[in-house]
C-alpha atoms as a PDB file:
ATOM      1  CA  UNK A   1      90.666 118.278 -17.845  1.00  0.00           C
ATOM      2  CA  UNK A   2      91.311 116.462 -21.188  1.00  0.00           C
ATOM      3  CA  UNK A   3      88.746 114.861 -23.735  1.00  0.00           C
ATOM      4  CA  UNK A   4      89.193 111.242 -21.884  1.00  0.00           C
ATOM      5  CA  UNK A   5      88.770 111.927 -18.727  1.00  0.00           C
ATOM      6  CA  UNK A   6      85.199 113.736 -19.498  1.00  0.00           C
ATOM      7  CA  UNK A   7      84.288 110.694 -21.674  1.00  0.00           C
ATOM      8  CA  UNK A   8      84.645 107.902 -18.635  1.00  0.00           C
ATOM      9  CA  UNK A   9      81.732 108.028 -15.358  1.00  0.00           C
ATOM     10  CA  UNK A  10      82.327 109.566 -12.422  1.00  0.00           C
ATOM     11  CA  UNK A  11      81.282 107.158 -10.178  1.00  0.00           C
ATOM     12  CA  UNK A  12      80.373 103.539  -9.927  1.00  0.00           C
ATOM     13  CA  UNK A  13      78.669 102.036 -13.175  1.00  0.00           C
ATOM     14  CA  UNK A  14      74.472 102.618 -13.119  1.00  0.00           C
ATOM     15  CA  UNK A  15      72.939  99.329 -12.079  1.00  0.00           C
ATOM     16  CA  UNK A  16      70.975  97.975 -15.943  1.00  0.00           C
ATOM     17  CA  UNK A  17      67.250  98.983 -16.112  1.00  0.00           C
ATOM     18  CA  UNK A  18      64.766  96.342 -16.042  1.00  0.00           C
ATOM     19  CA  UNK A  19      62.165  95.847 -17.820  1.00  0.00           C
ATOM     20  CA  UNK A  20      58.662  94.401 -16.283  1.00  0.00           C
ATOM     21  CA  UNK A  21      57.701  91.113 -17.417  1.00  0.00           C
ATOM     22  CA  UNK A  22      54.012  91.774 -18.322  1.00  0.00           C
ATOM     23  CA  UNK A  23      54.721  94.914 -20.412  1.00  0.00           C
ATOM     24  CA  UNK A  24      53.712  95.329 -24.282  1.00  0.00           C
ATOM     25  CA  UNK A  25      55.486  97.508 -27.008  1.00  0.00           C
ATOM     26  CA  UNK A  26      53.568 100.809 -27.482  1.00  0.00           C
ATOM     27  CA  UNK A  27      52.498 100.516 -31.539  1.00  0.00           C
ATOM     28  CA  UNK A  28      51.669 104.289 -33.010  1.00  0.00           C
ATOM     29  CA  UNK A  29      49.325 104.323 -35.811  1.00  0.00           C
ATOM     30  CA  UNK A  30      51.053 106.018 -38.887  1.00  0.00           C
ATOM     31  CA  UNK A  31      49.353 108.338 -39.963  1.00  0.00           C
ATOM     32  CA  UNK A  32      50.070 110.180 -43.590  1.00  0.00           C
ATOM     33  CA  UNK A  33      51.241 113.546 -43.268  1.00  0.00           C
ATOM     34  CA  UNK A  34      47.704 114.532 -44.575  1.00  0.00           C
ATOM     35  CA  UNK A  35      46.174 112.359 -41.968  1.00  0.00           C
ATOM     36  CA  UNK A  36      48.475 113.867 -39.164  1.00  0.00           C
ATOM     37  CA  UNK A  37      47.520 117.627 -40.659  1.00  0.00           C
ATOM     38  CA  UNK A  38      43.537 117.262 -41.129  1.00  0.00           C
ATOM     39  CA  UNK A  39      43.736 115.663 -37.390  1.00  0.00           C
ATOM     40  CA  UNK A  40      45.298 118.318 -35.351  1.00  0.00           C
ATOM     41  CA  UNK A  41      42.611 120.977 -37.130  1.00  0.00           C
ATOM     42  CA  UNK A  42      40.197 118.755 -35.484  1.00  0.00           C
ATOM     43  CA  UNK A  43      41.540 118.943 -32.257  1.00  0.00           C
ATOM     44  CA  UNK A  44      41.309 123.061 -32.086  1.00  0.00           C
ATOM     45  CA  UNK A  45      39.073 125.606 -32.336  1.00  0.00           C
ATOM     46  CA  UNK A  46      39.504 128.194 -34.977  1.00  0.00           C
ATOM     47  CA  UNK A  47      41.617 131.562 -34.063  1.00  0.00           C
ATOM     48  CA  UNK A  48      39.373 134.472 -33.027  1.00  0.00           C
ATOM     49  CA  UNK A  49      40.689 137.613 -34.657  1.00  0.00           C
ATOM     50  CA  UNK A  50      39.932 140.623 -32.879  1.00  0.00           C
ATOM     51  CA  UNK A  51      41.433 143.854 -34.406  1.00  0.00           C
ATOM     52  CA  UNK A  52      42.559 146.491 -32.729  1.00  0.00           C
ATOM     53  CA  UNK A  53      41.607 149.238 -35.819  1.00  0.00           C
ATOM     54  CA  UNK A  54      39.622 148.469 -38.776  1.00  0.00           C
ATOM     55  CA  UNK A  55      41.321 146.764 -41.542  1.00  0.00           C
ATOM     56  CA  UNK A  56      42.334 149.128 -44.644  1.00  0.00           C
ATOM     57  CA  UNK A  57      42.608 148.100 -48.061  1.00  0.00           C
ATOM     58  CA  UNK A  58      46.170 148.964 -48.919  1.00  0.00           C
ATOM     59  CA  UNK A  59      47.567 148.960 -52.724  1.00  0.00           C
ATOM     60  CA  UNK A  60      50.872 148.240 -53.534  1.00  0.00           C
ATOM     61  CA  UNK A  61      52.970 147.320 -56.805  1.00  0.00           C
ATOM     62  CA  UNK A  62      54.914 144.341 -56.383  1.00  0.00           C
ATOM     63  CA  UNK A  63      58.468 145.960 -56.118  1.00  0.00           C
ATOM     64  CA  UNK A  64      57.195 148.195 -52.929  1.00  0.00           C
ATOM     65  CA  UNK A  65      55.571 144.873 -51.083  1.00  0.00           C
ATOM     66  CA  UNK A  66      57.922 143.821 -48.881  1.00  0.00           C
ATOM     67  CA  UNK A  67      59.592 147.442 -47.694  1.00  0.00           C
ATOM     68  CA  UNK A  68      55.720 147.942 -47.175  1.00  0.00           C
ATOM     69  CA  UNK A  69      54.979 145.062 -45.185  1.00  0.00           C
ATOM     70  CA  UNK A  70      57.725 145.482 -42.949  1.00  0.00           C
ATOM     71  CA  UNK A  71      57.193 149.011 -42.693  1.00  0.00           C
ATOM     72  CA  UNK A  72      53.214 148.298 -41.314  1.00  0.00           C
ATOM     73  CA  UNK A  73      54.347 145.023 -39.014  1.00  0.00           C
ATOM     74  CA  UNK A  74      57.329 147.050 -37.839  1.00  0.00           C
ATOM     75  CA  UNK A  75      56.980 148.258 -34.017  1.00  0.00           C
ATOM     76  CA  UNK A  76      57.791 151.886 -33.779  1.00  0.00           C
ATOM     77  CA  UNK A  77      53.839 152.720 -34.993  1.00  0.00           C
END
């Protein structure tokens, strides 16, 4: 099949859809990002954490972070 015949219907032409009468536009409030962000915290309830060992105090220089990191998160434990 080429490009044009993909681009036209297949079919008779969709009758156009109406629109009620006595229907009003929707307005959103805008809200600020800020507003939007301080808005949805309100809406949830804080995470439970619930740990499966207790937490360690781990030190690390800055150059061994990452490699550490991904070596604790990494799933073969």
């Amino acid at each position: 099949m080429d490009s044009q015949a993909r681009k036209q219907l297949q079919g008779p032409k969709p009758s156009a859809l109406a629109i009620c009468r006595n229907s009003t536009k929707i307005k959103k409030q805008i809200l600020s990002q800020y507003d939007h962000h301080q808005s949805r915290r309100h809406d949830r309830s804080p995470p439970v954490v619930v740990y499966l060992r207790s937490p360690q105090i781990i030190h690390a220089r800055p150059e061994e972070f990452m490699g550490l990191v991904q070596k604790l998160t990494s799933g073969s434990n």
